[in-house]
Protein backbone atom coordinates (compact mmCIF):
# COMPACT_ATOMS: atom_id res chain seq x y z
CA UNK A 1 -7.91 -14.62 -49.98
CA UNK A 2 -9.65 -17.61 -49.09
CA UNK A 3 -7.72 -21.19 -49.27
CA UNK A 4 -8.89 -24.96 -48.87
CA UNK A 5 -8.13 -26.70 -46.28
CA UNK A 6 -8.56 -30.56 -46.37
CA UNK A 7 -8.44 -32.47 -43.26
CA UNK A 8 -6.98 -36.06 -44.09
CA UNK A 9 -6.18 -39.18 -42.47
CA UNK A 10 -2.05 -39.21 -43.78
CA UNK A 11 -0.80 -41.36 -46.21
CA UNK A 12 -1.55 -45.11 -46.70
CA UNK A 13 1.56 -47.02 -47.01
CA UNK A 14 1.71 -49.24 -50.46
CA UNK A 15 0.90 -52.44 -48.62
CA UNK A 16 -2.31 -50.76 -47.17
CA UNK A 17 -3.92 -50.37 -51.04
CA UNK A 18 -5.86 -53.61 -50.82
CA UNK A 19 -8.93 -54.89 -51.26
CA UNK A 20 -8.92 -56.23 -47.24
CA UNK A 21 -8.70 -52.95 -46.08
CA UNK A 22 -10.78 -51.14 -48.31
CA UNK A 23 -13.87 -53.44 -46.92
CA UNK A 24 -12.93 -53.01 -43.75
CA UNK A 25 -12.93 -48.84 -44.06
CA UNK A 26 -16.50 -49.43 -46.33
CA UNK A 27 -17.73 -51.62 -43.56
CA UNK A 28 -16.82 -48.96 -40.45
CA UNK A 29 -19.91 -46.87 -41.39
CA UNK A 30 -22.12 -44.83 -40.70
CA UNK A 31 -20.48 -41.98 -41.56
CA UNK A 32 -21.92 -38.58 -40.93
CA UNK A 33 -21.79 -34.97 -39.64
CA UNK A 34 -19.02 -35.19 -37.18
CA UNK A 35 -17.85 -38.25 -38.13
CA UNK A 36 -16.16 -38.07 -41.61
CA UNK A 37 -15.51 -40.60 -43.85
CA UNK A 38 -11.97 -41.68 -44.18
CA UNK A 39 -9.69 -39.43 -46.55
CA UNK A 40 -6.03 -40.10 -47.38
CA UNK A 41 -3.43 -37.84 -49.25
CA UNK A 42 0.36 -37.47 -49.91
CA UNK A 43 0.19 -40.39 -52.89
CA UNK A 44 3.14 -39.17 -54.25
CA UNK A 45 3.87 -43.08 -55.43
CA UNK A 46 0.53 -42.70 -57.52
CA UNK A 47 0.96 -39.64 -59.24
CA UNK A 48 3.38 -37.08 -61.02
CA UNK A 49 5.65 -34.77 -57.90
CA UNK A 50 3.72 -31.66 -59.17
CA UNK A 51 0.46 -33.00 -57.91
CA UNK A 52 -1.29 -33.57 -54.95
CA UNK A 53 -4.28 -35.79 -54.32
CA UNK A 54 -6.84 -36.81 -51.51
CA UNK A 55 -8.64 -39.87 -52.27
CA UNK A 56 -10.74 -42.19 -50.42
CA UNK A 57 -9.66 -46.12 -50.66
CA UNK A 58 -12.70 -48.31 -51.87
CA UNK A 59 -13.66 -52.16 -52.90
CA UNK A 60 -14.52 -52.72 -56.53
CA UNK A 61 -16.23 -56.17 -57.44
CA UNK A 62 -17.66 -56.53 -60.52
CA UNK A 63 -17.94 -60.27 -61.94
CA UNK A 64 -16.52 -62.13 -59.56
CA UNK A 65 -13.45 -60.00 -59.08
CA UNK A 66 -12.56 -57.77 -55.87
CA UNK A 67 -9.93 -54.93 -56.74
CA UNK A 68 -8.94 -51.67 -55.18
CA UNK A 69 -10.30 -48.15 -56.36
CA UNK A 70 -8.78 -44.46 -55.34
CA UNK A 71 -11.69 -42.34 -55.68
CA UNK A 72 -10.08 -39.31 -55.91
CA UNK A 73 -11.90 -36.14 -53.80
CA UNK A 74 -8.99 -33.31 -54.68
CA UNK A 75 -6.28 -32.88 -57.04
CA UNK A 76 -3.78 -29.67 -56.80
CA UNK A 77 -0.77 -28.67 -57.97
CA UNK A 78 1.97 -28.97 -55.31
């Protein structure tokens, strides 16, 4: 039977969700074959304990105002 397997970067700690750090990951580019973008998982803080998520951190600004987004690349049951 075949399976996923994600590779990931770990967890980001609650004081690593912010808007600093997402610009910094955004500006890191290029990324590419060989070279994969940053993914995160384990954000058991962010969702329900049956669930499983990988998500890449991003900046949002949209009128004037910088936030944080998760885009979410994977969601499983745990």
């Amino acid at each position: 039977m075949l399976q996923a397997h994600i590779l990931s970067d770990g967890p980001l700690q609650v004081n690593e969700f912010n808007y600093h750090n997402a610009c910094l990951l955004r500006d890191a580019e290029p990324w590419g074959q060989g070279f994969a973008e940053p993914l995160f998982d384990g954000a058991d803080q962010l969702t329900c304990d049956y669930e499983r998520i990988a998500y890449r951190l991003m900046p949002d600004e949209w009128r004037g105002n910088q936030a944080v987004q998760l885009m979410i690349e994977y969601r499983c049951a745990a």
